[in-house]
N, C-alpha and C. Protein backbone atom coordinates (compact mmCIF):
# COMPACT_ATOMS: atom_id res chain seq x y z
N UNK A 1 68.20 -56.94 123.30
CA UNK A 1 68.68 -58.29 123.58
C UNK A 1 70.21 -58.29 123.62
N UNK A 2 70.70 -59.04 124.54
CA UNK A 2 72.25 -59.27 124.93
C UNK A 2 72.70 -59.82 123.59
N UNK A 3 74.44 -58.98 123.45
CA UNK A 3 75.01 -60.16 122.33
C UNK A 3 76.35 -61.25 123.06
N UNK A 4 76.01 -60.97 124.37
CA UNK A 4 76.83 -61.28 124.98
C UNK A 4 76.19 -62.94 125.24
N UNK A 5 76.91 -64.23 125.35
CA UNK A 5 76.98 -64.83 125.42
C UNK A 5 77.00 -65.66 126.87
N UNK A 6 76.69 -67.20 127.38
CA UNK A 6 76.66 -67.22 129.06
C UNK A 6 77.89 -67.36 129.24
N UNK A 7 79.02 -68.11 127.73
CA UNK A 7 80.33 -68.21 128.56
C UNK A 7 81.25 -67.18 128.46
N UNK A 8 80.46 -65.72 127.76
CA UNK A 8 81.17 -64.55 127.72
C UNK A 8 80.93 -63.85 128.59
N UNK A 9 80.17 -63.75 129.50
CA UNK A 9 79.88 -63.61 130.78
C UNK A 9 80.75 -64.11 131.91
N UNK A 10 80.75 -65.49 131.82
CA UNK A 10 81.16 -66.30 132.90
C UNK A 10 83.05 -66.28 133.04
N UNK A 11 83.28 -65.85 131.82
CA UNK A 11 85.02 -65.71 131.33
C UNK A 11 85.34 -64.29 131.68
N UNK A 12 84.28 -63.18 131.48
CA UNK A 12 84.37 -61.88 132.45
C UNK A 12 84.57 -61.80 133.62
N UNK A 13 83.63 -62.50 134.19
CA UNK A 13 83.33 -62.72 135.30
C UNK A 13 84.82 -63.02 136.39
N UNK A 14 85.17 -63.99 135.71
CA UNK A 14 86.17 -64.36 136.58
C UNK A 14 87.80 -63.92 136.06
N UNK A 15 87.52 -63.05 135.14
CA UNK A 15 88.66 -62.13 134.96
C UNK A 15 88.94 -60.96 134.49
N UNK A 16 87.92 -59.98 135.21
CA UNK A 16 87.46 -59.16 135.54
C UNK A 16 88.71 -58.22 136.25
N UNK A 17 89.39 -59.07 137.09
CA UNK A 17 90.34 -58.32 137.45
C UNK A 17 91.28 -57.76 136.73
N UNK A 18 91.89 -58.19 135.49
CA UNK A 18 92.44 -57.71 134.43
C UNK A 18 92.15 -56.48 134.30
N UNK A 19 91.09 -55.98 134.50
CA UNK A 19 91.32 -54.56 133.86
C UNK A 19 90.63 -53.40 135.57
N UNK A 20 90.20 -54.24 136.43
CA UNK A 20 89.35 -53.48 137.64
C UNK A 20 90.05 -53.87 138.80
N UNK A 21 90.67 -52.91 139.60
CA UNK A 21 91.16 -53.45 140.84
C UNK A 21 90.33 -53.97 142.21
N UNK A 22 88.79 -53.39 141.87
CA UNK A 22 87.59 -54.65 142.55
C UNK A 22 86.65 -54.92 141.58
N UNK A 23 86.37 -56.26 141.95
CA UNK A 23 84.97 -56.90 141.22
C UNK A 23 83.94 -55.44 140.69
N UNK A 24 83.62 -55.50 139.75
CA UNK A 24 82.41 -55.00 139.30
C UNK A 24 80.90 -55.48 139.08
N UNK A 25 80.95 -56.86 138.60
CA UNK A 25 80.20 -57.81 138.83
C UNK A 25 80.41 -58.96 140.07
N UNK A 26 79.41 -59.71 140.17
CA UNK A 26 79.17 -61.26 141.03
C UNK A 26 78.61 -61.46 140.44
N UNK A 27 77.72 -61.78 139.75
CA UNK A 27 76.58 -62.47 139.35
C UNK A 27 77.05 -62.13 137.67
N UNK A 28 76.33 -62.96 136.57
CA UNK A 28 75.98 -63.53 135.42
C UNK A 28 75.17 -62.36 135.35
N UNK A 29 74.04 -61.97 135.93
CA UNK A 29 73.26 -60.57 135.53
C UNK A 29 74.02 -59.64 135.64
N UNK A 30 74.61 -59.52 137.00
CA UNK A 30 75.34 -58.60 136.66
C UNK A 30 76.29 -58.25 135.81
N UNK A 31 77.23 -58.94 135.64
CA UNK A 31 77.90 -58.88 134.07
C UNK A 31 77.52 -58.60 132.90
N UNK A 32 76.86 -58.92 132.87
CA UNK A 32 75.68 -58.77 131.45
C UNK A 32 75.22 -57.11 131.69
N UNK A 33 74.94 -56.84 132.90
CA UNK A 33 74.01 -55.06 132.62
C UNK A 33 75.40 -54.30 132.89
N UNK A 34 76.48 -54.74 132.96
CA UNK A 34 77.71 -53.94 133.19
C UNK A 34 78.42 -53.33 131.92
N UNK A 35 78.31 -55.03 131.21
CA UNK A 35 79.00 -54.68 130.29
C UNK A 35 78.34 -53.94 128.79
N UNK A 36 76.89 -54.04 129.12
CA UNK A 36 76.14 -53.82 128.10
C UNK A 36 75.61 -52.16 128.61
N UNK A 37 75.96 -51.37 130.07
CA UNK A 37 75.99 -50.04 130.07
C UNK A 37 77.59 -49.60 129.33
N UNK A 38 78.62 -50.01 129.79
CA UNK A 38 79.70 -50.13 129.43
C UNK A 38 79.85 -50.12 127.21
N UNK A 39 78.94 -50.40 126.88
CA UNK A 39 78.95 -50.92 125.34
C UNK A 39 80.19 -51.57 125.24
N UNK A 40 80.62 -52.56 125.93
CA UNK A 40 81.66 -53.55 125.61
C UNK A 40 81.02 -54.59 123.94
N UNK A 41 82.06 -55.22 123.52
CA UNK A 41 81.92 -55.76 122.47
C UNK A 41 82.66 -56.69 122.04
N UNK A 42 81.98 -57.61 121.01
CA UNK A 42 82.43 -58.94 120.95
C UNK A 42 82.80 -58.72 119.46
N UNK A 43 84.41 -59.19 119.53
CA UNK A 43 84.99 -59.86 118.29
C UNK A 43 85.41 -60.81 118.05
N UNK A 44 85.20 -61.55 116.67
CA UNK A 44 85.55 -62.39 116.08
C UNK A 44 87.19 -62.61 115.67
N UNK A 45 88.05 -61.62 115.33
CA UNK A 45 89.17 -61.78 115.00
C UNK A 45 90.17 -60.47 115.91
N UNK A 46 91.26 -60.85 116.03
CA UNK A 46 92.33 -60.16 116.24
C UNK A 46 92.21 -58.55 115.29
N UNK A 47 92.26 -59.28 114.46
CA UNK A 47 91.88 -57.75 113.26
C UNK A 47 91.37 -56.78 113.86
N UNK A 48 89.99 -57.12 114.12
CA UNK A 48 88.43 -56.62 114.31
C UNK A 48 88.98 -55.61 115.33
N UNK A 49 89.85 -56.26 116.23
CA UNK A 49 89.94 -55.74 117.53
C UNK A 49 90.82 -54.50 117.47
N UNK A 50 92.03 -54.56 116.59
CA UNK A 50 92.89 -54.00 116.93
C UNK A 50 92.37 -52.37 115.84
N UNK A 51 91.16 -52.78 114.68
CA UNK A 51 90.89 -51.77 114.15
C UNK A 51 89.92 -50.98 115.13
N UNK A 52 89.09 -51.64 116.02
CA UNK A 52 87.88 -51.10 116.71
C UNK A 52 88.95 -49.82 117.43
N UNK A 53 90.05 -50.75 118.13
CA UNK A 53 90.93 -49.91 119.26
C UNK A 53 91.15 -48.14 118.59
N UNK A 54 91.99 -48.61 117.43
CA UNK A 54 92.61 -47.71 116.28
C UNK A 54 90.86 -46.52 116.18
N UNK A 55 89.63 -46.72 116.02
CA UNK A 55 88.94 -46.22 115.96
C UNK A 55 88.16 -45.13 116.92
N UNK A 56 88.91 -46.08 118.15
CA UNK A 56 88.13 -45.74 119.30
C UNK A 56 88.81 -44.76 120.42
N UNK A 57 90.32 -44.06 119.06
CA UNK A 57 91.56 -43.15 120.14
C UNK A 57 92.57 -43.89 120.99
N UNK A 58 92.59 -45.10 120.84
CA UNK A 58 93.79 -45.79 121.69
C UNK A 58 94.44 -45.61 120.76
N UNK A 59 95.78 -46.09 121.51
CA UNK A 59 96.94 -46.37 120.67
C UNK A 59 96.90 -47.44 119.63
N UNK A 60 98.15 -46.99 118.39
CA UNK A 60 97.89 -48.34 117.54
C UNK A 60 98.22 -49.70 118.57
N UNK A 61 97.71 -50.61 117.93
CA UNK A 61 98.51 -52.01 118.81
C UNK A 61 98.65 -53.07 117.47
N UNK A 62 99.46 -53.42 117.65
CA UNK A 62 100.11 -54.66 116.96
C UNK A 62 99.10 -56.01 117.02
N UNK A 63 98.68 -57.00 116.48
CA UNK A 63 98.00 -57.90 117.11
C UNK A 63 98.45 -59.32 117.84
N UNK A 64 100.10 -59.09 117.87
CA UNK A 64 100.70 -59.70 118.67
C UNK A 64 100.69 -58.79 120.06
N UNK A 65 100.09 -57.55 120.38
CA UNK A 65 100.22 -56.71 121.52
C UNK A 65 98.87 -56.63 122.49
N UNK A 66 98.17 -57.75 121.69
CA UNK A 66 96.94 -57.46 122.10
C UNK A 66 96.85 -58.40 123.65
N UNK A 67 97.41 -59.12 124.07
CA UNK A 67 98.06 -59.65 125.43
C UNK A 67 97.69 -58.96 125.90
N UNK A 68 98.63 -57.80 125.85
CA UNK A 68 99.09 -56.86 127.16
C UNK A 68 97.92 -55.61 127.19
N UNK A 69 96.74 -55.71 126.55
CA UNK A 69 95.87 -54.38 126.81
C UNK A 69 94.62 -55.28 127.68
N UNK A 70 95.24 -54.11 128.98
CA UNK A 70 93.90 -54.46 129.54
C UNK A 70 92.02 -54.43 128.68
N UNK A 71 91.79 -54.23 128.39
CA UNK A 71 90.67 -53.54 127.92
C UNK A 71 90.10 -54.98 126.90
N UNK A 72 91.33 -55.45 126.64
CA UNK A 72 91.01 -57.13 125.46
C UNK A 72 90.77 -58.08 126.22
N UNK A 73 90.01 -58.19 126.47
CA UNK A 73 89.90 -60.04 126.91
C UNK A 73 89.62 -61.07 125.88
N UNK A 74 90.86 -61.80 125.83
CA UNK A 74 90.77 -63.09 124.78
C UNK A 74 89.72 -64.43 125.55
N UNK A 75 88.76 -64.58 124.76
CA UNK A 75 87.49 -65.34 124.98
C UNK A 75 87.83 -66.89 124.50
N UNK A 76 87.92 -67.64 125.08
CA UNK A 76 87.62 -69.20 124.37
C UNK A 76 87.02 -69.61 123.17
N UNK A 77 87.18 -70.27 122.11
CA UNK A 77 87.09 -70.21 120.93
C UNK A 77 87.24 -68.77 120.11
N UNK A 78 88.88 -68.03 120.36
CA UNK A 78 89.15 -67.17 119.34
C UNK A 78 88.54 -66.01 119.30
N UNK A 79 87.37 -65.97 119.85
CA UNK A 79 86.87 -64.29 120.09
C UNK A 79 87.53 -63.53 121.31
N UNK A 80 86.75 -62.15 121.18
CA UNK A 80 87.71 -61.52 122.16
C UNK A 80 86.85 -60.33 122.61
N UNK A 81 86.66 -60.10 123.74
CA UNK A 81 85.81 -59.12 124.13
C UNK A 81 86.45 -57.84 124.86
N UNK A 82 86.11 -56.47 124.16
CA UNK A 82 87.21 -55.31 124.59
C UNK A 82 85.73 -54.57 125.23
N UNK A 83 86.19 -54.08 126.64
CA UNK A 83 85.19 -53.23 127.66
C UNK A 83 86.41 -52.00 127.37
N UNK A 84 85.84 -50.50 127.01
CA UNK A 84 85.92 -49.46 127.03
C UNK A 84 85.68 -48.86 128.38
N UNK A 85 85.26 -49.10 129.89
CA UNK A 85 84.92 -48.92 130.38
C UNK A 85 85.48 -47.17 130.83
């Protein structure tokens, strides 16, 4: 089962370009089986994110730096979804 959400989808969806120089998805399904081959993931805090990064061989990042990484997408109500792709 998805932990992905419809408006975490729909906020991919349309900014997507942030990190892909073409669409990867169109569709809501598609987003969803992209990001869930992808093991993208949903956080709750700035923290969360910047330790996952630190875990995952990126560089450290600051959590005022988290702007500028493609790979973060800041989600509506405070979460934030990082694709490893």
């Amino acid at each position: 089962m998805s932990t992905f959400q419809k408006e975490h989808l729909v906020y991919f969806l349309e900014h997507q370009d942030q990190l892909f120089d073409e669409p990867v998805a169109e569709t809501i399904a598609e987003a969803e089986e992209f990001l869930e081959e992808c093991y993208a993931e949903i956080f709750d805090s700035a923290d969360d994110v910047v330790e996952y990064l630190e875990e995952n061989g990126m560089d450290a990042y600051d959590i005022d730096e988290l702007d500028s990484v493609a790979e973060v997408f800041k989600l509506p109500r405070g979460k934030y979804l990082v694709v490893l792709a």
